[in-house]
Protein backbone atom coordinates (compact mmCIF):
# COMPACT_ATOMS: atom_id res chain seq x y z
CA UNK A 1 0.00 0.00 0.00
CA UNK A 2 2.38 2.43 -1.16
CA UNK A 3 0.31 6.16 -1.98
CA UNK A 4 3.09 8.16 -2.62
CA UNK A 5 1.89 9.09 -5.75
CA UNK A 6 -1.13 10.33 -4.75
CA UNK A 7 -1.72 14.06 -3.68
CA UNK A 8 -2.32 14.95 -0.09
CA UNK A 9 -6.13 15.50 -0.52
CA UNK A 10 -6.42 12.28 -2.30
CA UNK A 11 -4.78 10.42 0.58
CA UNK A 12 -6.78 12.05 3.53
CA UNK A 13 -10.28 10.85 1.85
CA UNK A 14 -8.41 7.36 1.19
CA UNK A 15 -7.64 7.24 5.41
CA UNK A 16 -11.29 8.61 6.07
CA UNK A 17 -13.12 5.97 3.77
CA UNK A 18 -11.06 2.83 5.87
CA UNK A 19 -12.25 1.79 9.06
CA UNK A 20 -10.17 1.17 12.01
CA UNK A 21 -10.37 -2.04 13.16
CA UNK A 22 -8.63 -1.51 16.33
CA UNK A 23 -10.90 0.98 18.18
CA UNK A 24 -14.65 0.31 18.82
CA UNK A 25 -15.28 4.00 19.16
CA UNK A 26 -13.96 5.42 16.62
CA UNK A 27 -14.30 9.64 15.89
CA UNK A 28 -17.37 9.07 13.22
CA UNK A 29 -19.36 7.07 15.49
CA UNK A 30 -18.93 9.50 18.53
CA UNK A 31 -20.03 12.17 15.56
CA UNK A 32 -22.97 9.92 14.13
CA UNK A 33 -24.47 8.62 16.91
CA UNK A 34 -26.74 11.49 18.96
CA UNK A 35 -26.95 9.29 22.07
CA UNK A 36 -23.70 9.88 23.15
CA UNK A 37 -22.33 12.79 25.03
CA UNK A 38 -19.79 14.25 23.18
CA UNK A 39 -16.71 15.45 25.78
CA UNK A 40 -15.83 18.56 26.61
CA UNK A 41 -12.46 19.56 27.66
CA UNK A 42 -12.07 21.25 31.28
CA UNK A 43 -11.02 24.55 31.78
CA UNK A 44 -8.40 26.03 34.05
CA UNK A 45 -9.37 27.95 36.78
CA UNK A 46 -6.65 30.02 37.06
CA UNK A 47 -5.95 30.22 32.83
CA UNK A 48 -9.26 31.44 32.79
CA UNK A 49 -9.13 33.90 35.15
CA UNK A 50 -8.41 38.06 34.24
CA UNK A 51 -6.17 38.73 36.26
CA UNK A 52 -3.85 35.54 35.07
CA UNK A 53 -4.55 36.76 31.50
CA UNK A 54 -3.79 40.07 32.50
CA UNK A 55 0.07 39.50 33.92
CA UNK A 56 0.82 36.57 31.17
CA UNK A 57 0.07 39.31 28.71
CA UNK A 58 1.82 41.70 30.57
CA UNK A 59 5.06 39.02 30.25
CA UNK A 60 4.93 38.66 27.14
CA UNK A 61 5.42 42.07 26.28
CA UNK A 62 7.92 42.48 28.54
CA UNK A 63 9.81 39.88 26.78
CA UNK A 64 9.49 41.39 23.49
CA UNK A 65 10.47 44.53 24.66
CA UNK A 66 14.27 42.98 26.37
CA UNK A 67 12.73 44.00 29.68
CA UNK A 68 14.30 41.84 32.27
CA UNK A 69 12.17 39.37 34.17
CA UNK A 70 14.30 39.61 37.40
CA UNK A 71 14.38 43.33 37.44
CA UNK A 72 12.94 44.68 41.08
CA UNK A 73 9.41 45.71 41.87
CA UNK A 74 8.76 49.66 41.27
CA UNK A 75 8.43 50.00 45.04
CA UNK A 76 11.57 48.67 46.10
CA UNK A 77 13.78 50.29 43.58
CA UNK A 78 11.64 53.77 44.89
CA UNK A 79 12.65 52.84 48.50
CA UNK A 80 16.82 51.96 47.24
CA UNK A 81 16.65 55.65 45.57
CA UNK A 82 15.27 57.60 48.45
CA UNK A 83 17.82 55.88 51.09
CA UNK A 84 20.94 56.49 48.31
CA UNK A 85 19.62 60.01 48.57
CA UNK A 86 19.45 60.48 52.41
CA UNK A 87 22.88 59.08 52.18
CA UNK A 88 24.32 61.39 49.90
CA UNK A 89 22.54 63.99 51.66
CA UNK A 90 23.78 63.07 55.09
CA UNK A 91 27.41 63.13 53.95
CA UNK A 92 27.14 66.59 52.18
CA UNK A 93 25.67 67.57 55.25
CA UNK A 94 28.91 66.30 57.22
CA UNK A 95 30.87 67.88 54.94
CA UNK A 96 29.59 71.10 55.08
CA UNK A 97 29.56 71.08 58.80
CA UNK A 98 33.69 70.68 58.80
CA UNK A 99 33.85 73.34 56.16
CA UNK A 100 32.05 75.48 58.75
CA UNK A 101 33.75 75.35 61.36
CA UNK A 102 34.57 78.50 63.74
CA UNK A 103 38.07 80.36 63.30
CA UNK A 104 38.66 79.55 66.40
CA UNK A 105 38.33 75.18 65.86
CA UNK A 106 40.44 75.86 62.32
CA UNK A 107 43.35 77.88 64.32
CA UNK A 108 43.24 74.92 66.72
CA UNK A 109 43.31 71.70 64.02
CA UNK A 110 46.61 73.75 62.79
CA UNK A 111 48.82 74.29 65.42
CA UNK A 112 47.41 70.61 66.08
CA UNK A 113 49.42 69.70 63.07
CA UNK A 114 52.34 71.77 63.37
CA UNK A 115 52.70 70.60 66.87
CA UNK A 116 52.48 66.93 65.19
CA UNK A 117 55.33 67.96 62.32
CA UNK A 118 57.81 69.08 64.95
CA UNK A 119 57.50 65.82 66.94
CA UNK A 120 58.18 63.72 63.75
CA UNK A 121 61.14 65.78 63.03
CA UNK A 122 62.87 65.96 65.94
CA UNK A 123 61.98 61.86 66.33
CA UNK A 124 63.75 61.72 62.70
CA UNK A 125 66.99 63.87 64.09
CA UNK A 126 67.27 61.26 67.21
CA UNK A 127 66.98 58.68 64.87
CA UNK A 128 69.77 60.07 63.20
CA UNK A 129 71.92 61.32 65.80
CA UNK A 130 75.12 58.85 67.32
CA UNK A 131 74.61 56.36 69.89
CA UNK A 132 76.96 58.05 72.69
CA UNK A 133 74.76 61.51 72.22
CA UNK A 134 71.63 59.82 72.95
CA UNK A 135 72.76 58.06 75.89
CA UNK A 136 74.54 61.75 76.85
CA UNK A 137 70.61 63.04 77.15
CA UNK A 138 69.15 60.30 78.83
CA UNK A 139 71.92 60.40 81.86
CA UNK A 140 71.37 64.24 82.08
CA UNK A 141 67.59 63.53 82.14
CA UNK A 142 67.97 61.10 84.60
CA UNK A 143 70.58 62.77 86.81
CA UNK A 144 68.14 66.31 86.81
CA UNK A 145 65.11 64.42 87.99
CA UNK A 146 66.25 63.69 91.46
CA UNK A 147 68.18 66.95 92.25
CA UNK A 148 65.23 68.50 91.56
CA UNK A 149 63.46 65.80 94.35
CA UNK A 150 65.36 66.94 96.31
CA UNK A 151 65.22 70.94 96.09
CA UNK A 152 61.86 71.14 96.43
């Protein structure tokens, strides 16, 4: 039973015309016979449902558009904004606040620091200095401390 030659229209009528011996229902007789319910297929619940339609259309487009599916709800990426904001905020705000200080703080924070240069030069110069000098100013350190004990 070779019907290769035959067109495809040909070949459809040729399947429709021979029975099938295997089934006992077969599609015509559910078709011919009007005692028979005829099935119906179930619906989904939730397919059918607007408010599923609703977000699997809104997906879809989403997807054409290149819009990323893992991207973060409106709300939250509202709330990361506002907090990057008080941040920035808060730090300009700290900034500001050292840029204003009084004369009187700035005068302070310098002679701070020029008080902190001298030590680290004069540490450098004992670094620097020979052995038998430094040992010279710890015995005259040493040897002041108790005549002044005892003078006063």
């Amino acid at each position: 039973k070779h019907l290769s030659f035959l067109p495809a229209s040909m070949y459809t009528e040729i399947q429709r015309e021979q029975p099938d011996s295997g089934n006992i229902l077969t599609h015509t007789d559910i078709d011919g016979n009007p005692d028979l319910i005829k099935p119906k297929k179930l619906l989904n619940p939730i397919k059918a449902s607007k408010s599923h339609q609703e977000l699997h259309r809104e997906l879809l487009m989403n997807h054409k558009r290149g819009l990323s599916m893992e991207s973060k709800p409106e709300l939250q990426r509202v709330l990361e904004h506002r907090r990057r904001n008080q941040l920035i905020r808060q730090k300009k705000e700290e900034e500001e606040a050292k840029k204003l200080q009084c004369p009187f703080e700035k005068e302070l924070l310098k002679r701070h620091q020029r008080l902190d240069q001298l030590e680290k030069e004069q540490e450098k110069q004992e670094d620097q200095a020979p052995e038998f000098i430094k040992v010279k100013e710890n015995l005259r350190r040493t040897s002041t401390v108790p005549g002044d004990e005892k003078a006063v």
